[in-house]
N, C-alpha and C. Protein backbone atom coordinates (compact mmCIF):
# COMPACT_ATOMS: atom_id res chain seq x y z
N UNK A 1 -2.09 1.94 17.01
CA UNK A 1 -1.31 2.16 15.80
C UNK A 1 -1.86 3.39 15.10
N UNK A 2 -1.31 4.06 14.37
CA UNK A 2 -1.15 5.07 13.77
C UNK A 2 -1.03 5.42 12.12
N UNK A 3 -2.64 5.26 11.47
CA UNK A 3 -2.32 4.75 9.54
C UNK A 3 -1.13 6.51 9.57
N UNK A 4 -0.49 6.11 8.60
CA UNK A 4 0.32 7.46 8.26
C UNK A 4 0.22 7.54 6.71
N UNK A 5 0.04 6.45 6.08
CA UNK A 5 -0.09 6.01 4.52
C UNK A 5 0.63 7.72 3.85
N UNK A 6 -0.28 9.04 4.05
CA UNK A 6 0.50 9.79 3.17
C UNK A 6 1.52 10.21 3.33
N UNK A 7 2.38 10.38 4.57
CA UNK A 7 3.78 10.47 4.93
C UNK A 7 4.40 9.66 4.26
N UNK A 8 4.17 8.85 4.03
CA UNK A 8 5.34 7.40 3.30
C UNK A 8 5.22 7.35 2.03
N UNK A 9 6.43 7.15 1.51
CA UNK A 9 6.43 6.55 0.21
C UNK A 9 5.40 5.01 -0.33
N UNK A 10 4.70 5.21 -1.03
CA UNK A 10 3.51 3.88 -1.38
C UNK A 10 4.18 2.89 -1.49
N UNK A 11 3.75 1.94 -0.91
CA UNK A 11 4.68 0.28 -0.83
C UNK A 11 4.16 -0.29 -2.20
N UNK A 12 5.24 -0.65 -2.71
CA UNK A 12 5.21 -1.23 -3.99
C UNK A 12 5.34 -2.64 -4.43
N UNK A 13 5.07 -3.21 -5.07
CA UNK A 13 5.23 -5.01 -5.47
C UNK A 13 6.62 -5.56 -4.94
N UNK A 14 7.79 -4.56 -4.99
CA UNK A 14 8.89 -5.16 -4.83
C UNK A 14 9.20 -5.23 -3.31
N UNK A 15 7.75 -4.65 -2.45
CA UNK A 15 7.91 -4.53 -0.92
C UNK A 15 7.32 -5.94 -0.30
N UNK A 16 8.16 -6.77 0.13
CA UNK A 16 7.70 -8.02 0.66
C UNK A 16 7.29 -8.14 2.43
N UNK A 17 6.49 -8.76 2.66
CA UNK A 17 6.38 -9.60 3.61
C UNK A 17 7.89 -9.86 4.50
N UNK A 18 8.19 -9.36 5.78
CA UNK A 18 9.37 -10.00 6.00
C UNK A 18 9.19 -11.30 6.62
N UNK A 19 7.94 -11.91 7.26
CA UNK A 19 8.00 -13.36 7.70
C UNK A 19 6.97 -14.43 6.50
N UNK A 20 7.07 -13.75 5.44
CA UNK A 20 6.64 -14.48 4.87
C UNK A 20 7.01 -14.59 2.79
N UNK A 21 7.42 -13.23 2.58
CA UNK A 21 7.61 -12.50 1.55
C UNK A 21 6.55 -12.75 0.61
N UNK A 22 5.40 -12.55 0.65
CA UNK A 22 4.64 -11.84 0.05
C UNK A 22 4.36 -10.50 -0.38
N UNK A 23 3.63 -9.74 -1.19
CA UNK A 23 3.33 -8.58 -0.85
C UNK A 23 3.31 -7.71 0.30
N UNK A 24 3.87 -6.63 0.94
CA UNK A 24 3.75 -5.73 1.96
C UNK A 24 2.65 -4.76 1.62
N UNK A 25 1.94 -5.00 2.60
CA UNK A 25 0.86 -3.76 2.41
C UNK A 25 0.98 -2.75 4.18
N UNK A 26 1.82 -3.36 4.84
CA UNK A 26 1.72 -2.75 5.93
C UNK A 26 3.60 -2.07 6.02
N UNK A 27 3.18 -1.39 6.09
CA UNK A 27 4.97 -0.53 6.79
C UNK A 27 4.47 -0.11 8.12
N UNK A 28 5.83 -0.96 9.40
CA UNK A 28 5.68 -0.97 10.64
C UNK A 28 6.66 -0.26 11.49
N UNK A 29 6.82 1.16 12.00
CA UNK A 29 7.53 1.64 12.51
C UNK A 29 7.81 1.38 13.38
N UNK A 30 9.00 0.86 14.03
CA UNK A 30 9.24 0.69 15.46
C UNK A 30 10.06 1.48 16.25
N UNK A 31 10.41 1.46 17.36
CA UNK A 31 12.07 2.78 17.90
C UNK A 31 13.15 2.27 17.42
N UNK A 32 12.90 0.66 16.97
CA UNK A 32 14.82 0.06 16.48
C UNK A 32 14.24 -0.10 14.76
N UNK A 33 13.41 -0.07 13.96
CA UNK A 33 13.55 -0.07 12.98
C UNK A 33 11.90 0.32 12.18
N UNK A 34 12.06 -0.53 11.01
CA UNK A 34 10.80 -0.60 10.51
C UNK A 34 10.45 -2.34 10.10
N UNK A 35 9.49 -2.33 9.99
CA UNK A 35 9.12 -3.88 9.41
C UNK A 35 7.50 -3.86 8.34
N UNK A 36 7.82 -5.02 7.73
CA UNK A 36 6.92 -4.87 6.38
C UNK A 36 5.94 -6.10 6.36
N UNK A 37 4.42 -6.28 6.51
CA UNK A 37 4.05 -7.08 6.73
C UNK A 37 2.70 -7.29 5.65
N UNK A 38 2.35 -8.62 4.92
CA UNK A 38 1.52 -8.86 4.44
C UNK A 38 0.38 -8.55 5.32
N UNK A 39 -1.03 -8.39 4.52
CA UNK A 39 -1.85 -8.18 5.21
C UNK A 39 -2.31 -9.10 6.33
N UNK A 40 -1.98 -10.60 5.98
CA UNK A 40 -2.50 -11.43 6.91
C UNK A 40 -1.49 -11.94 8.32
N UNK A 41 -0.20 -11.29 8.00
CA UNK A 41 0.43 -11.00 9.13
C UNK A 41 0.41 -9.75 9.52
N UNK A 42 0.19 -8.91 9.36
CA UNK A 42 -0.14 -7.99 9.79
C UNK A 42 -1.41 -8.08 10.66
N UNK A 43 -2.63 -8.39 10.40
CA UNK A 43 -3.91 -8.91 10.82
C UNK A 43 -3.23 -9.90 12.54
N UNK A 44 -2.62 -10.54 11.96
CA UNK A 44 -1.91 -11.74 13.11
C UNK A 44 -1.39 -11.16 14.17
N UNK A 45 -0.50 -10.46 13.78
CA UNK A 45 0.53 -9.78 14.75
C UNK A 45 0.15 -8.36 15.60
N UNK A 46 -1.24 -7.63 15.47
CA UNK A 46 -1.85 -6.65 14.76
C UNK A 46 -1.98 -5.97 16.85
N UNK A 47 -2.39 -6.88 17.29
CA UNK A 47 -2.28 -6.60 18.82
C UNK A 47 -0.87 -6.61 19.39
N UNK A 48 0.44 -7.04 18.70
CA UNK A 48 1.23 -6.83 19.86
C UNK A 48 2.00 -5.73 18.95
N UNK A 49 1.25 -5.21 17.61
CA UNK A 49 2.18 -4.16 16.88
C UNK A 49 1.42 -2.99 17.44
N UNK A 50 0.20 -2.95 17.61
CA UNK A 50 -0.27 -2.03 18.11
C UNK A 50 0.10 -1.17 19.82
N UNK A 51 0.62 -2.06 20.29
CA UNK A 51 1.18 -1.89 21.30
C UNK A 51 2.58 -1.35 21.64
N UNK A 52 3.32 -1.35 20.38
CA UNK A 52 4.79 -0.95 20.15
C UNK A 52 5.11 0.03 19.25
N UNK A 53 4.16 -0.31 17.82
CA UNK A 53 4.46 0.60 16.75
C UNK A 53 4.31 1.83 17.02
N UNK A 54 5.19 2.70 16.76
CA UNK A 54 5.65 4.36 16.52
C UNK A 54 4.59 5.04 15.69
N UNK A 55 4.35 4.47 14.74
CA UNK A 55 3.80 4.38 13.38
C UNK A 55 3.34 3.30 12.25
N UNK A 56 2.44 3.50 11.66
CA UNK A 56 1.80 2.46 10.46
C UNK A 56 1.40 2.71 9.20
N UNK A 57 2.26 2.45 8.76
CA UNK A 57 1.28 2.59 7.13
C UNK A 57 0.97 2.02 6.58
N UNK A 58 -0.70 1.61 6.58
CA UNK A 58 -1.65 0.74 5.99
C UNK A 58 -2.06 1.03 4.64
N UNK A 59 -1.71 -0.23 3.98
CA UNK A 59 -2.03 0.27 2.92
C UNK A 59 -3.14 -1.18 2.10
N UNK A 60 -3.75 -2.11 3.04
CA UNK A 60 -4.59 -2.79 3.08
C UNK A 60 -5.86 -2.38 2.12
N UNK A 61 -6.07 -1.10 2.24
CA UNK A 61 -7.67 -0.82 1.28
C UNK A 61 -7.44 -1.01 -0.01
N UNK A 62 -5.59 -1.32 -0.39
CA UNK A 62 -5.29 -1.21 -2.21
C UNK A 62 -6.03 -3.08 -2.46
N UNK A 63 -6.13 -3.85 -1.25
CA UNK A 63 -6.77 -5.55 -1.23
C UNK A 63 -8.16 -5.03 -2.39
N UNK A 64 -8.95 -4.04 -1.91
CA UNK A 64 -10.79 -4.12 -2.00
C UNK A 64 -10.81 -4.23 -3.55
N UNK A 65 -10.96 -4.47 -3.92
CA UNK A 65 -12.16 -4.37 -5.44
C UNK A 65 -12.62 -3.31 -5.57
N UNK A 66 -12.44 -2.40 -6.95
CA UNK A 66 -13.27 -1.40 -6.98
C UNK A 66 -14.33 -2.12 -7.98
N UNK A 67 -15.98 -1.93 -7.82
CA UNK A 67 -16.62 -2.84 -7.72
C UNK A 67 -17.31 -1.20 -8.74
């Protein structure tokens, strides 16, 4: 997979989860579309997206704590 994060527009609160609708922190490019995945599906699915996805935009590091 492929982070692209600054090519893309920043996924925002109103970007859900499509198997779950939570937050999207992942935008998943594919050749027939795109798909939007919480981090912990994303994490799940993460080996057979890596294997297909075109492109990725991770946007997982907005999870950390700035500490």
């Amino acid at each position: 997979m492929t982070d692209s994060a600054t090519l893309e527009a920043p996924l925002t609160v109103a970007d859900r989860c499509d198997q779950c609708g939570a937050q999207a922190f992942l935008r998943v490019h594919l050749n027939s579309g795109e798909l939007l995945f919480c981090a912990h599906h994303g994490r799940k699915h993460q080996d057979a997206l890596r294997a297909t996805a075109v492109r990725v935009q991770d946007e997982t590091d907005k999870l950390v704590e700035n500490v």
